[in-house]
PDB file of N, CA and C in Angstrom:
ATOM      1  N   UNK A   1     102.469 -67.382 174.024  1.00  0.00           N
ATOM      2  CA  UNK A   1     102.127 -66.549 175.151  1.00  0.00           C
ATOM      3  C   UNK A   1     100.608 -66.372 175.171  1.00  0.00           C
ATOM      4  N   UNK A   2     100.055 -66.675 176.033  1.00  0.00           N
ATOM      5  CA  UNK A   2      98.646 -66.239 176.645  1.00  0.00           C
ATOM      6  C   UNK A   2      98.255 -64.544 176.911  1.00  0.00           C
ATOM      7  N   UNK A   3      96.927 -64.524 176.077  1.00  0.00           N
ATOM      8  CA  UNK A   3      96.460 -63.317 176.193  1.00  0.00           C
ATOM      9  C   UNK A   3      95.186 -63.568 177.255  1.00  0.00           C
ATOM     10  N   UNK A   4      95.171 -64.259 178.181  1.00  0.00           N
ATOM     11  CA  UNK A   4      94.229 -64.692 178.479  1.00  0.00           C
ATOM     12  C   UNK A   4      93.831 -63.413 180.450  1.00  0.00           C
ATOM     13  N   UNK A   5      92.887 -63.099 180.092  1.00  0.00           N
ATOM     14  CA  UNK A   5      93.109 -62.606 181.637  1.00  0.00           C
ATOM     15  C   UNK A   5      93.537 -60.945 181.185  1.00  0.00           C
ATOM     16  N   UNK A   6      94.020 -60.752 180.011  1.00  0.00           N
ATOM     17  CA  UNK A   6      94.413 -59.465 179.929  1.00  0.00           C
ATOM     18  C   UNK A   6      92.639 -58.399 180.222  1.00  0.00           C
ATOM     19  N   UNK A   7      91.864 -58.509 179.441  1.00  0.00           N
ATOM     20  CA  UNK A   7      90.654 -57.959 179.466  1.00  0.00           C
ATOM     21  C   UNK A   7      90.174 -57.396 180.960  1.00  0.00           C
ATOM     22  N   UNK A   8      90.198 -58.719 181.457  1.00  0.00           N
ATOM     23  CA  UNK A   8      90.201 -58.028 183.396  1.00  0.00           C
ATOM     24  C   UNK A   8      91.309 -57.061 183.859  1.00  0.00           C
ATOM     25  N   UNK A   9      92.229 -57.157 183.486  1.00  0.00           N
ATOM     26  CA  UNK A   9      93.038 -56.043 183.632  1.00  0.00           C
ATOM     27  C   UNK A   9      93.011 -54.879 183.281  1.00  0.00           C
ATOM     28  N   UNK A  10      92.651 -54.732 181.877  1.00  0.00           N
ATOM     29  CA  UNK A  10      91.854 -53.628 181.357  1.00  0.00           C
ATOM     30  C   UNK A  10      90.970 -52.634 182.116  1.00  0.00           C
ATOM     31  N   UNK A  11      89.792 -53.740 182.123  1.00  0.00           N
ATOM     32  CA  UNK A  11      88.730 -53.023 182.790  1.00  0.00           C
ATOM     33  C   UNK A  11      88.846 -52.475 184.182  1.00  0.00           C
ATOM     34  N   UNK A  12      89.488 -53.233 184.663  1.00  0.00           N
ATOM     35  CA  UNK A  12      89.752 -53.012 186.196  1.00  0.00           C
ATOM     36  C   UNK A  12      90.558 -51.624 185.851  1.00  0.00           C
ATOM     37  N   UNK A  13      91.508 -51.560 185.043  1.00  0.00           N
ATOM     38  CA  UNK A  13      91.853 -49.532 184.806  1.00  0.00           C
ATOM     39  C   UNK A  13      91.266 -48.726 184.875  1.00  0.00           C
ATOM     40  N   UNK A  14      90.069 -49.561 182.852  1.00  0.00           N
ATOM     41  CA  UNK A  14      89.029 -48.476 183.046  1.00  0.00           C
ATOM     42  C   UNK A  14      88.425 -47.759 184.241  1.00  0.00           C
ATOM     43  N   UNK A  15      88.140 -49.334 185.211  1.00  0.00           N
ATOM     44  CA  UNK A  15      86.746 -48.761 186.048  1.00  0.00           C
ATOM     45  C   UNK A  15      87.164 -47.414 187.518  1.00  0.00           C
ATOM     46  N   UNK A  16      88.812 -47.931 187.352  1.00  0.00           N
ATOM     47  CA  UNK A  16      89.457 -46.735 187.984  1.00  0.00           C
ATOM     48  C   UNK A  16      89.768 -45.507 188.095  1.00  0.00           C
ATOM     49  N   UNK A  17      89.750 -45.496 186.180  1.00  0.00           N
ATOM     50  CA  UNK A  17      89.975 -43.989 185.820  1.00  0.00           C
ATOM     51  C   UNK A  17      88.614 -43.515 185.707  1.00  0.00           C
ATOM     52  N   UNK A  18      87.587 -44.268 185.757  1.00  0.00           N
ATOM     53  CA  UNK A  18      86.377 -44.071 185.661  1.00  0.00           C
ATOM     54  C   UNK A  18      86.408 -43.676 187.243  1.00  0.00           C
ATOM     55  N   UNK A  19      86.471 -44.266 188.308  1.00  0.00           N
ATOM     56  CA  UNK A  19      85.642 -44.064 190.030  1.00  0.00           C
ATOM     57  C   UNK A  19      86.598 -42.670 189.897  1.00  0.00           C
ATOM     58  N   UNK A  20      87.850 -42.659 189.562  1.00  0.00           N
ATOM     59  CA  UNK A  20      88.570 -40.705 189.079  1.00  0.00           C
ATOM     60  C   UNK A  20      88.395 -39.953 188.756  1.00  0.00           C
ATOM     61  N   UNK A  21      88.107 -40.064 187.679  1.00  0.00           N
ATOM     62  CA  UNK A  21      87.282 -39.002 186.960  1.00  0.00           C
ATOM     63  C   UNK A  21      85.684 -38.358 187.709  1.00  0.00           C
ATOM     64  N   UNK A  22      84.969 -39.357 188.289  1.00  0.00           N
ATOM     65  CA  UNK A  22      83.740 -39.473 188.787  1.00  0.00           C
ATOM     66  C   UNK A  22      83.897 -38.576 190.084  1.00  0.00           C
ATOM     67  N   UNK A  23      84.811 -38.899 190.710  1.00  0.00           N
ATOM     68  CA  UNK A  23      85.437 -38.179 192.715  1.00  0.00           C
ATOM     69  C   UNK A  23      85.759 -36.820 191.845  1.00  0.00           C
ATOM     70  N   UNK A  24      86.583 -36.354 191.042  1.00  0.00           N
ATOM     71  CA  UNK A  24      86.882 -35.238 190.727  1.00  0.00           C
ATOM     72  C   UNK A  24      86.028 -34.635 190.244  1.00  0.00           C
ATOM     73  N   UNK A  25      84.625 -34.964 189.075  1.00  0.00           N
ATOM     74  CA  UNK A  25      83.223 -34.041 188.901  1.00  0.00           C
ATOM     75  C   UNK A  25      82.957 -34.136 190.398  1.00  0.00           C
ATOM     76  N   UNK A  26      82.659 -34.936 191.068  1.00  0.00           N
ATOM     77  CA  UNK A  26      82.071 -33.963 191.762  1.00  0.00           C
ATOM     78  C   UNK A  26      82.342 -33.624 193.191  1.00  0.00           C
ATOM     79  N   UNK A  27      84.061 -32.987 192.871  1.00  0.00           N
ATOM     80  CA  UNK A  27      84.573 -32.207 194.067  1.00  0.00           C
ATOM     81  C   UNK A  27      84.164 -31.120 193.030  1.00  0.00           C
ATOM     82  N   UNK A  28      84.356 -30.723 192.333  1.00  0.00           N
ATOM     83  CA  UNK A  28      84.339 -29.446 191.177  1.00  0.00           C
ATOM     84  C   UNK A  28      83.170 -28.696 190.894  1.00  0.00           C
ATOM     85  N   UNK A  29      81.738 -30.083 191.038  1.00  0.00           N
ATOM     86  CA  UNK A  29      80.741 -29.736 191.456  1.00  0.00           C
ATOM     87  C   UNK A  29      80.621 -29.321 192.623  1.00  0.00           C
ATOM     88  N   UNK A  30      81.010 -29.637 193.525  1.00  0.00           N
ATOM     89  CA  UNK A  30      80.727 -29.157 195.179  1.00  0.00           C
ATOM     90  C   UNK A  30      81.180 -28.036 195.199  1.00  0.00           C
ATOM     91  N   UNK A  31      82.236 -27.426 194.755  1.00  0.00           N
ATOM     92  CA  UNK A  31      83.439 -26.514 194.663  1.00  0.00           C
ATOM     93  C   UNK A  31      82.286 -25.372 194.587  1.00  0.00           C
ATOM     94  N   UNK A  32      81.297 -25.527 192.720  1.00  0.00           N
ATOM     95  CA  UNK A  32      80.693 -24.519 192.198  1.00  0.00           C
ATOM     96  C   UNK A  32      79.452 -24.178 193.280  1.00  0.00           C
ATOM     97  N   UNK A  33      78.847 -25.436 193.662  1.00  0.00           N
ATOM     98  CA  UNK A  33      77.538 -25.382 194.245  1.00  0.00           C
ATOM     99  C   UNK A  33      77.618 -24.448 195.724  1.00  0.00           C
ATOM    100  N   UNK A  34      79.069 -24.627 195.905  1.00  0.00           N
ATOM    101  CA  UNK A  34      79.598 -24.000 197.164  1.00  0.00           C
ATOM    102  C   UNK A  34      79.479 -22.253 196.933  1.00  0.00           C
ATOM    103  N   UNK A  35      80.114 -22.060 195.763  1.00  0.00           N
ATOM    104  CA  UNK A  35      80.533 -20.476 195.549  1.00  0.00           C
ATOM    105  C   UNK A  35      79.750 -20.211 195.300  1.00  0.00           C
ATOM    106  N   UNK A  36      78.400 -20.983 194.494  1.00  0.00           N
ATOM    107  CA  UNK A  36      77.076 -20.004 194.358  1.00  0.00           C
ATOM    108  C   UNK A  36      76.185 -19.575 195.328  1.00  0.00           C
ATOM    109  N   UNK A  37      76.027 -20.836 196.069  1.00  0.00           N
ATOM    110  CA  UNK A  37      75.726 -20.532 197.468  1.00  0.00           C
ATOM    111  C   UNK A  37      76.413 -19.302 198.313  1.00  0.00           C
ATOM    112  N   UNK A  38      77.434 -19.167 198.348  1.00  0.00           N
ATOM    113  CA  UNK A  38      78.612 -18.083 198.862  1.00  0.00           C
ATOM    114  C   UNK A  38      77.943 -16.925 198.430  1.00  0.00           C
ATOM    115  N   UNK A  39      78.087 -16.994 197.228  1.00  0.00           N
ATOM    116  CA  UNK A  39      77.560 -15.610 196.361  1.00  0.00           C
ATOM    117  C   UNK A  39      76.368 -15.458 196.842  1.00  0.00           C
ATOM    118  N   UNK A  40      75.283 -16.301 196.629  1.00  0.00           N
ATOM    119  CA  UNK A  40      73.780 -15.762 197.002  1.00  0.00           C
ATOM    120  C   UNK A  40      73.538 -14.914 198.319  1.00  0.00           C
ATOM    121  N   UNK A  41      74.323 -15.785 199.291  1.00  0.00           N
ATOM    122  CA  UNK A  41      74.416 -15.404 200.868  1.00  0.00           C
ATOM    123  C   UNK A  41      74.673 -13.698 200.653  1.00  0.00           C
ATOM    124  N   UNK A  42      76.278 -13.244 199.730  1.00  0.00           N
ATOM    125  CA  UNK A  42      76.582 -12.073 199.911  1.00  0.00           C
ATOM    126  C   UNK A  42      75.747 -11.085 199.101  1.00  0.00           C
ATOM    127  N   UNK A  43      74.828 -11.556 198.531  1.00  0.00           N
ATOM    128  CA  UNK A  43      74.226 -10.671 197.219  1.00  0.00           C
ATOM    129  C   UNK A  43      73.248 -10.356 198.421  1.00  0.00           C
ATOM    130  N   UNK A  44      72.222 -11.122 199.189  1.00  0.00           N
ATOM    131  CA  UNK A  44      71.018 -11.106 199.924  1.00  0.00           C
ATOM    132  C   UNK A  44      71.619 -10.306 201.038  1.00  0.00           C
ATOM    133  N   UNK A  45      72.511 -10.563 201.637  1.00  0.00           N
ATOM    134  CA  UNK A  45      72.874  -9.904 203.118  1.00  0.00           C
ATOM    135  C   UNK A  45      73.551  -8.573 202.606  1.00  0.00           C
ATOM    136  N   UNK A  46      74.102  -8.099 201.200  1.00  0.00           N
ATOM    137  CA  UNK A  46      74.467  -6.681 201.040  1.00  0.00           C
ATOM    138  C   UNK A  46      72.805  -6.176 200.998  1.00  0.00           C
ATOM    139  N   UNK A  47      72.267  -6.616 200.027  1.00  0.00           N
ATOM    140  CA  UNK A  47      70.842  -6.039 199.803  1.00  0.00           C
ATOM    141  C   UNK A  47      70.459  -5.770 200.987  1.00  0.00           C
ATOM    142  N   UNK A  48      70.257  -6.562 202.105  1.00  0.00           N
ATOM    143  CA  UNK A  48      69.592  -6.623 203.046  1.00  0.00           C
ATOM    144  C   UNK A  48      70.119  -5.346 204.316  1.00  0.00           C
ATOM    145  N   UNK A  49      71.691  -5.247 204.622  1.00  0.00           N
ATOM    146  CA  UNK A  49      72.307  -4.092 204.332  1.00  0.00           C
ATOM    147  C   UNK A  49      71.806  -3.069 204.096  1.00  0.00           C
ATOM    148  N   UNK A  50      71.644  -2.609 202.847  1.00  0.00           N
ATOM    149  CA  UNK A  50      71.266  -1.958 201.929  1.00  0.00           C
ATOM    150  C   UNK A  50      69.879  -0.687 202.501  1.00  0.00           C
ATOM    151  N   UNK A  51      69.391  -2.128 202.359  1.00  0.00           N
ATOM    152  CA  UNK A  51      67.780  -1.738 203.113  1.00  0.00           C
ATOM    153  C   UNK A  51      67.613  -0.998 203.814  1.00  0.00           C
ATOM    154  N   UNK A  52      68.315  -1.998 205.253  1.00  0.00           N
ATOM    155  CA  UNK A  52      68.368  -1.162 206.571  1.00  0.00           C
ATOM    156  C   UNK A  52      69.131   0.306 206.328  1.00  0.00           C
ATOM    157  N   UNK A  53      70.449   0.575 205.888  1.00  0.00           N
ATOM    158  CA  UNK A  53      70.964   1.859 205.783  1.00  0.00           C
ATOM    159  C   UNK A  53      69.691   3.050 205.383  1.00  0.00           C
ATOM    160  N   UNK A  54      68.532   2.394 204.137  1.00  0.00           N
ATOM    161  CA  UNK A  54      68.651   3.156 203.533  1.00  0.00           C
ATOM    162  C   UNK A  54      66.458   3.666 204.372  1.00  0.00           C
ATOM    163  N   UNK A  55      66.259   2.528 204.886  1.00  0.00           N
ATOM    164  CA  UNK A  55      64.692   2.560 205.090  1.00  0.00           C
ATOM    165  C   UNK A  55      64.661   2.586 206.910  1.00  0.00           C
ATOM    166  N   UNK A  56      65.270   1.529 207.263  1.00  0.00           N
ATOM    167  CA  UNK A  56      64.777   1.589 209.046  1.00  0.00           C
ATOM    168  C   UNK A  56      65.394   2.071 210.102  1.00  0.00           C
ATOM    169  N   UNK A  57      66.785   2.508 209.366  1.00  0.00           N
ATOM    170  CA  UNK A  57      67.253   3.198 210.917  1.00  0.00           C
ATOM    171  C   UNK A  57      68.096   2.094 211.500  1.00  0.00           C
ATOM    172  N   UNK A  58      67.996   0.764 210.988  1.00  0.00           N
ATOM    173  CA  UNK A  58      68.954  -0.199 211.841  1.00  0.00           C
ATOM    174  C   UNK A  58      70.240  -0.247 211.153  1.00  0.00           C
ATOM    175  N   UNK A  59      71.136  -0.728 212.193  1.00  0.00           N
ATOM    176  CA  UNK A  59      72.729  -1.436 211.772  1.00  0.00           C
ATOM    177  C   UNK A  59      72.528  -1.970 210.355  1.00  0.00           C
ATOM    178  N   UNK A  60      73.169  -1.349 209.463  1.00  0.00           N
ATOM    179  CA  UNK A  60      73.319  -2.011 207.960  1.00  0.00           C
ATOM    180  C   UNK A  60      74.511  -3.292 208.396  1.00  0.00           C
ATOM    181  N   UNK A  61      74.952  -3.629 209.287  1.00  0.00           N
ATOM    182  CA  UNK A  61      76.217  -4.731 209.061  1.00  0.00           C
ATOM    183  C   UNK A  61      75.343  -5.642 210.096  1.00  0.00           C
ATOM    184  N   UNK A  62      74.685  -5.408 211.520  1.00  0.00           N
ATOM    185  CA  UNK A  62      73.919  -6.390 211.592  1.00  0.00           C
ATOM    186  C   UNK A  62      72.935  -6.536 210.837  1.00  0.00           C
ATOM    187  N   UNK A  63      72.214  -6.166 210.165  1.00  0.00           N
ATOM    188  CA  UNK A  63      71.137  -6.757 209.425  1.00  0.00           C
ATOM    189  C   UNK A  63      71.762  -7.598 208.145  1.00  0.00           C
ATOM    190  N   UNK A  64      72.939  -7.314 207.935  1.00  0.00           N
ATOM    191  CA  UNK A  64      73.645  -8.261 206.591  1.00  0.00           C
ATOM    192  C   UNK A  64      74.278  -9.361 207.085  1.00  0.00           C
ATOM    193  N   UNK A  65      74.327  -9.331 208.355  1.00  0.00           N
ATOM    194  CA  UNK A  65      75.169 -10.599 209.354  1.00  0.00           C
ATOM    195  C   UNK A  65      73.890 -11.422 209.221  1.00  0.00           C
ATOM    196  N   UNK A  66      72.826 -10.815 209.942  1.00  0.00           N
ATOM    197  CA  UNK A  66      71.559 -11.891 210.091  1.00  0.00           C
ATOM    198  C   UNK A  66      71.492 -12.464 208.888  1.00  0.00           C
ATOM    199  N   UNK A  67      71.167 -11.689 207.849  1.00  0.00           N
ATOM    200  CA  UNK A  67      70.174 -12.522 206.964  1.00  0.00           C
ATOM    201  C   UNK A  67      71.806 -13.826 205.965  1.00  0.00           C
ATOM    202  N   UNK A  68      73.140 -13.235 206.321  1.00  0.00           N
ATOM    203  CA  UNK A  68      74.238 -14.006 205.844  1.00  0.00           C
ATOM    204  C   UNK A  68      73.998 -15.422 206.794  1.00  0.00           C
ATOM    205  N   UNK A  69      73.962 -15.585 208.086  1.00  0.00           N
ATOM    206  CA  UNK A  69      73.609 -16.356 208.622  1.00  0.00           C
ATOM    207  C   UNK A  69      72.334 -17.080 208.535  1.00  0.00           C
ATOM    208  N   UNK A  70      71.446 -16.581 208.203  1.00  0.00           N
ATOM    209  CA  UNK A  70      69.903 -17.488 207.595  1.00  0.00           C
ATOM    210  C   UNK A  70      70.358 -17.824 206.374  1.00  0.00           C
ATOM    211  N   UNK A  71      71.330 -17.803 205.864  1.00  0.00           N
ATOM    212  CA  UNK A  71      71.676 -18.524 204.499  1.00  0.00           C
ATOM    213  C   UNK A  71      72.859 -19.090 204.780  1.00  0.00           C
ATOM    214  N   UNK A  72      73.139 -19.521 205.571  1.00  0.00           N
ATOM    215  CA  UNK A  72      74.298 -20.402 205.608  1.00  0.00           C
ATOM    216  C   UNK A  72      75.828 -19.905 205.539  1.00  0.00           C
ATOM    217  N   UNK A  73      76.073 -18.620 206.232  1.00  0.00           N
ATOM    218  CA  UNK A  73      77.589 -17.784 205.455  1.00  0.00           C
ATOM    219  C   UNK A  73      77.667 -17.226 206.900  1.00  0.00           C
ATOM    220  N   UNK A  74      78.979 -17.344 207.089  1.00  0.00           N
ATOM    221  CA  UNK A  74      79.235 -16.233 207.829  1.00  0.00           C
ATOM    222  C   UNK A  74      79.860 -14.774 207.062  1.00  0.00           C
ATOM    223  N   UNK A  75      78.812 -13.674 208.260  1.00  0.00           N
ATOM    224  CA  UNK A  75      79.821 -12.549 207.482  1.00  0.00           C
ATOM    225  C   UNK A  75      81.296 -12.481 208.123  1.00  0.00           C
ATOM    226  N   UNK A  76      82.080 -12.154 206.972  1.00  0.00           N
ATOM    227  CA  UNK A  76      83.666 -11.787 207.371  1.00  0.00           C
ATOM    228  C   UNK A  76      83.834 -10.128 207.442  1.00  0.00           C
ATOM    229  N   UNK A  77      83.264  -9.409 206.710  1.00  0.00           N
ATOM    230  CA  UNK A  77      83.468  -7.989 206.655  1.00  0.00           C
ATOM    231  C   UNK A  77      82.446  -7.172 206.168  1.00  0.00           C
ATOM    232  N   UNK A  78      82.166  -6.029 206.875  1.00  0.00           N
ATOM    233  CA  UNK A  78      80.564  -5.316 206.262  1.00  0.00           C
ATOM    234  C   UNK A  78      81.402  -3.928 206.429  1.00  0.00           C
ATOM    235  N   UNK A  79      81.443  -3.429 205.203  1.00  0.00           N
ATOM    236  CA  UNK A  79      81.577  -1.834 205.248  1.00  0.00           C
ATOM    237  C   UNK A  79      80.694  -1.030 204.667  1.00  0.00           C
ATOM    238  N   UNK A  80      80.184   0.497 205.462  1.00  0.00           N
ATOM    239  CA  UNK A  80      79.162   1.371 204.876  1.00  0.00           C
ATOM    240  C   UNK A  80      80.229   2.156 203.915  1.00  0.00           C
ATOM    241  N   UNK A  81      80.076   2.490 202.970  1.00  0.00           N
ATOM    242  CA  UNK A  81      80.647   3.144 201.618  1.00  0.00           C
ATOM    243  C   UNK A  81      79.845   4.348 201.443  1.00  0.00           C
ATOM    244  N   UNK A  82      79.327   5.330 202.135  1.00  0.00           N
ATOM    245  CA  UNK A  82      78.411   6.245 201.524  1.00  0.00           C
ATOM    246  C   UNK A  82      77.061   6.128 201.602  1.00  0.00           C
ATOM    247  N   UNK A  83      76.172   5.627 200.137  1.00  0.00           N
ATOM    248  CA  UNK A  83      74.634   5.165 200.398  1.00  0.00           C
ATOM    249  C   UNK A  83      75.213   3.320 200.310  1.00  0.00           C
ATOM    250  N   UNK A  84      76.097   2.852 199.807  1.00  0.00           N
ATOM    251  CA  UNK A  84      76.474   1.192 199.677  1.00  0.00           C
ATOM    252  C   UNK A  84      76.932   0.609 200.729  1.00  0.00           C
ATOM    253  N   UNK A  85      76.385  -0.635 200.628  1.00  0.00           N
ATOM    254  CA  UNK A  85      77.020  -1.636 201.633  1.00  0.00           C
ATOM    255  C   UNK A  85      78.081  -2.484 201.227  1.00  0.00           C
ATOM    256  N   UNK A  86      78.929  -2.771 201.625  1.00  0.00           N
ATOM    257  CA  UNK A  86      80.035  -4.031 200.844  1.00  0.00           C
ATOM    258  C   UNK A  86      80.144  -5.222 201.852  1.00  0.00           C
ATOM    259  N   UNK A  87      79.930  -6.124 201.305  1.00  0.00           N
ATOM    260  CA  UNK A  87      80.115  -7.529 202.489  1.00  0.00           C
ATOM    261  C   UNK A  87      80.806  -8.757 201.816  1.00  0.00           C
ATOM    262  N   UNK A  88      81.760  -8.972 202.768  1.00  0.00           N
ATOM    263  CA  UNK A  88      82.115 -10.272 202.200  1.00  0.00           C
ATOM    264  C   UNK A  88      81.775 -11.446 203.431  1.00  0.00           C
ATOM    265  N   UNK A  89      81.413 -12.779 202.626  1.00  0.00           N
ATOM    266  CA  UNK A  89      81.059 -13.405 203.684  1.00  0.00           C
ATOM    267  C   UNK A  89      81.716 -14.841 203.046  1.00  0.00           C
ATOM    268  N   UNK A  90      81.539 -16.070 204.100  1.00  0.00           N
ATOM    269  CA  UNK A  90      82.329 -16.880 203.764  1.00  0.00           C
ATOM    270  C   UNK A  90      81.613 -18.281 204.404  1.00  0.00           C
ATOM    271  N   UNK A  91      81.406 -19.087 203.471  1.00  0.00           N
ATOM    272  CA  UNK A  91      80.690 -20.533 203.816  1.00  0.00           C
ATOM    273  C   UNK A  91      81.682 -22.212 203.721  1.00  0.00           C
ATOM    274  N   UNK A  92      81.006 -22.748 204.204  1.00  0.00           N
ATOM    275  CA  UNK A  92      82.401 -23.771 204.319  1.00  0.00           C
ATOM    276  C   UNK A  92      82.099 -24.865 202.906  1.00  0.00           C
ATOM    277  N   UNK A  93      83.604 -25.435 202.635  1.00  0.00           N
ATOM    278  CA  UNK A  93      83.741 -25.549 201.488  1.00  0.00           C
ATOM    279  C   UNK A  93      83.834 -27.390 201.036  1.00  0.00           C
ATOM    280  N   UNK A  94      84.016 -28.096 199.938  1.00  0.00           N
ATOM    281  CA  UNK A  94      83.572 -29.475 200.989  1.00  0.00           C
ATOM    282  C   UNK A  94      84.827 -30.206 201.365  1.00  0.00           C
ATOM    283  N   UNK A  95      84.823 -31.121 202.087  1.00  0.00           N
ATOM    284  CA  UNK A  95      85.794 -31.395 202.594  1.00  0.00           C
ATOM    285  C   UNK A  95      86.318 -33.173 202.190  1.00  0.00           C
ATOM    286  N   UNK A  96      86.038 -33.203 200.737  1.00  0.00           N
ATOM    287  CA  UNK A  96      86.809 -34.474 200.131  1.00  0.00           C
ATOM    288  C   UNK A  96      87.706 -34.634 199.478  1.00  0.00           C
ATOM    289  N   UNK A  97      88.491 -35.514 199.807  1.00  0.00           N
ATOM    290  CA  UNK A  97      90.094 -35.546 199.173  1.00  0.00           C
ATOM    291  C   UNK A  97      90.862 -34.550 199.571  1.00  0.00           C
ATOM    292  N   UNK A  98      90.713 -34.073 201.100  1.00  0.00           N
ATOM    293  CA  UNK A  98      91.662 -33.575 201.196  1.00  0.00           C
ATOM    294  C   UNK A  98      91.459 -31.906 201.068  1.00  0.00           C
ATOM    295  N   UNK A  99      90.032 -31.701 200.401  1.00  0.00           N
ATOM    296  CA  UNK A  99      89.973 -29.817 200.299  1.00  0.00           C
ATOM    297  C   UNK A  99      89.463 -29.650 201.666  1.00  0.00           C
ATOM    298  N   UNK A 100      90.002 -28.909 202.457  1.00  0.00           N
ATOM    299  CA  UNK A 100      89.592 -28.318 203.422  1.00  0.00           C
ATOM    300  C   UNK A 100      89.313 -26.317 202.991  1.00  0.00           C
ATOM    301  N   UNK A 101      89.333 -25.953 202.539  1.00  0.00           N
ATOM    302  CA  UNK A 101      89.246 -24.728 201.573  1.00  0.00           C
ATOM    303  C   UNK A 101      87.941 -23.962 202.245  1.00  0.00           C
ATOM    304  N   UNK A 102      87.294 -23.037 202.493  1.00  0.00           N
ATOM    305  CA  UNK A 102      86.294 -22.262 202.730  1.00  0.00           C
ATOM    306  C   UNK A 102      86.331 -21.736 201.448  1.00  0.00           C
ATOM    307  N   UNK A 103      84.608 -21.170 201.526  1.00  0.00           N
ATOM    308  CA  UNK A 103      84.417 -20.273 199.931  1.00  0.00           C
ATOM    309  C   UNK A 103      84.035 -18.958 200.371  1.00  0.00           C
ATOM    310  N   UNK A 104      84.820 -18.104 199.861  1.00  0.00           N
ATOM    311  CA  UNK A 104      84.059 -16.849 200.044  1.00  0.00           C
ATOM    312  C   UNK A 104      83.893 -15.887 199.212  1.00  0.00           C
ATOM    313  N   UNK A 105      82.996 -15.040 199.010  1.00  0.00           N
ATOM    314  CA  UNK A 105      82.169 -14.281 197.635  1.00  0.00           C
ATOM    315  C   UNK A 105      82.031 -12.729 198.567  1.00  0.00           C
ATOM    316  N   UNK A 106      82.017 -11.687 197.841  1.00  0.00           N
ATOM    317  CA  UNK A 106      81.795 -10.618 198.286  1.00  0.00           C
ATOM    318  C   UNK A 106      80.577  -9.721 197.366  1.00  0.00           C
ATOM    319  N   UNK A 107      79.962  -8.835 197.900  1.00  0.00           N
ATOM    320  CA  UNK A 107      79.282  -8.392 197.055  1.00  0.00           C
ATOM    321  C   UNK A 107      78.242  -7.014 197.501  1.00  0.00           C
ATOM    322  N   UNK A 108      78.492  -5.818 196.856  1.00  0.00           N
ATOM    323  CA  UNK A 108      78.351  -4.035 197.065  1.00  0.00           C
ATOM    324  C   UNK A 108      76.486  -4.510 196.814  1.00  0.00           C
ATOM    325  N   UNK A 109      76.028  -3.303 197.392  1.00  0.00           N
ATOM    326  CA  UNK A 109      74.209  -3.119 197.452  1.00  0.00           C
ATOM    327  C   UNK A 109      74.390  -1.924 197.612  1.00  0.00           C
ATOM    328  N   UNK A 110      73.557  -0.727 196.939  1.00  0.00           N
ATOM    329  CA  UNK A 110      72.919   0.503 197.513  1.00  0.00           C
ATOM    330  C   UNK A 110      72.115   1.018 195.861  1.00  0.00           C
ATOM    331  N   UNK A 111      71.542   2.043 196.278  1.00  0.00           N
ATOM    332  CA  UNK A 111      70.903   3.003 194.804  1.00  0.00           C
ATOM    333  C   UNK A 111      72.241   2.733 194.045  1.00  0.00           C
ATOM    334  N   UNK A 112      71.047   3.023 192.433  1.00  0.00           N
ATOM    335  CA  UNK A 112      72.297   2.885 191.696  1.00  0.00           C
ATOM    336  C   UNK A 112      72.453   3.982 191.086  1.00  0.00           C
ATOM    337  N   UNK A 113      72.300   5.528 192.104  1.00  0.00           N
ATOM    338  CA  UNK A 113      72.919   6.882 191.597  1.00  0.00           C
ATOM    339  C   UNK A 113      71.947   6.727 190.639  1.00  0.00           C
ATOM    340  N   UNK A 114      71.263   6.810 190.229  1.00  0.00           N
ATOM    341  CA  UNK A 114      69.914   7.338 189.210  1.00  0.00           C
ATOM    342  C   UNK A 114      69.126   8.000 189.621  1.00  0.00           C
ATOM    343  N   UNK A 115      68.511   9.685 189.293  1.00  0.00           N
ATOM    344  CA  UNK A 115      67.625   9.927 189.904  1.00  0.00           C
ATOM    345  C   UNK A 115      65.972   9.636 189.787  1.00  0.00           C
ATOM    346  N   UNK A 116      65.633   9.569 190.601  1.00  0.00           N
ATOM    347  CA  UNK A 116      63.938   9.129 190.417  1.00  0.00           C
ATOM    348  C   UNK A 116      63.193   9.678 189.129  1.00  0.00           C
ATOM    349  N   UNK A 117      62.139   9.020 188.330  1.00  0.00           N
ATOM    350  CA  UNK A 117      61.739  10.152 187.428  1.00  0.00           C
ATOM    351  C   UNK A 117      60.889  10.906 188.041  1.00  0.00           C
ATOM    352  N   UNK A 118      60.663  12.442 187.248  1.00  0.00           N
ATOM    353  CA  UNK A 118      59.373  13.088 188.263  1.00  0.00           C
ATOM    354  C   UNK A 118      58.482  12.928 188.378  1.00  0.00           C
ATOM    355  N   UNK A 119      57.765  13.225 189.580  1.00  0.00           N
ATOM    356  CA  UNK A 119      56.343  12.540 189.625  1.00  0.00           C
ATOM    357  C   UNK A 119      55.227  12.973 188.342  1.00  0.00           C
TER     358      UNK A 119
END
């Protein structure tokens, strides 16, 4: 019996479980790069939130919409909590192999209840 030709067969596995392994880093990567992004959007647009409640007199949920939207997120929900803002917002997620998935991250802004020291 001939072993001849087996080797190409081989490799041709390898190089499969290899192009597999390779598509799956980096849906997993996209996945993370996605939610951090997500997150940043909701960390900046609560802060931003935040701000407005606490310095200009404007809409704390539009000003966390804007700046969620200059970063790539839509906001999904802005609630005033007292002196805090809470926002969750939501960015799109990637769309290979089949994930159609959105990412979304939420994330609170206001004082953190400490009082000032005295002057």
């Amino acid at each position: 019996m001939s072993h001849r030709g087996a080797a190409t067969v081989l490799a041709a596995a390898m190089a499969g479980v290899l192009l597999l392994v390779g598509a799956a880093t980096g849906v997993v990567g996209a996945i993370v790069v996605g939610h951090r992004r997500a997150q940043a959007a909701a960390d900046l647009a609560a802060l931003a939130g935040a701000t407005a409640l606490g310095h200009s007199g404007r809409d704390p949920c539009s000003a966390a919409a804007e700046v969620a939207e200059a970063n790539g997120a839509l906001m999904e929900t802005c609630q005033v909590d007292g002196a805090d803002v809470l926002v969750e917002v939501r960015v799109d997620g990637p769309r290979w192999l089949g994930q159609d998935r959105d990412l979304r991250a939420a994330a609170r802004a206001g004082p953190d209840g400490e009082e000032p020291p005295p002057a």
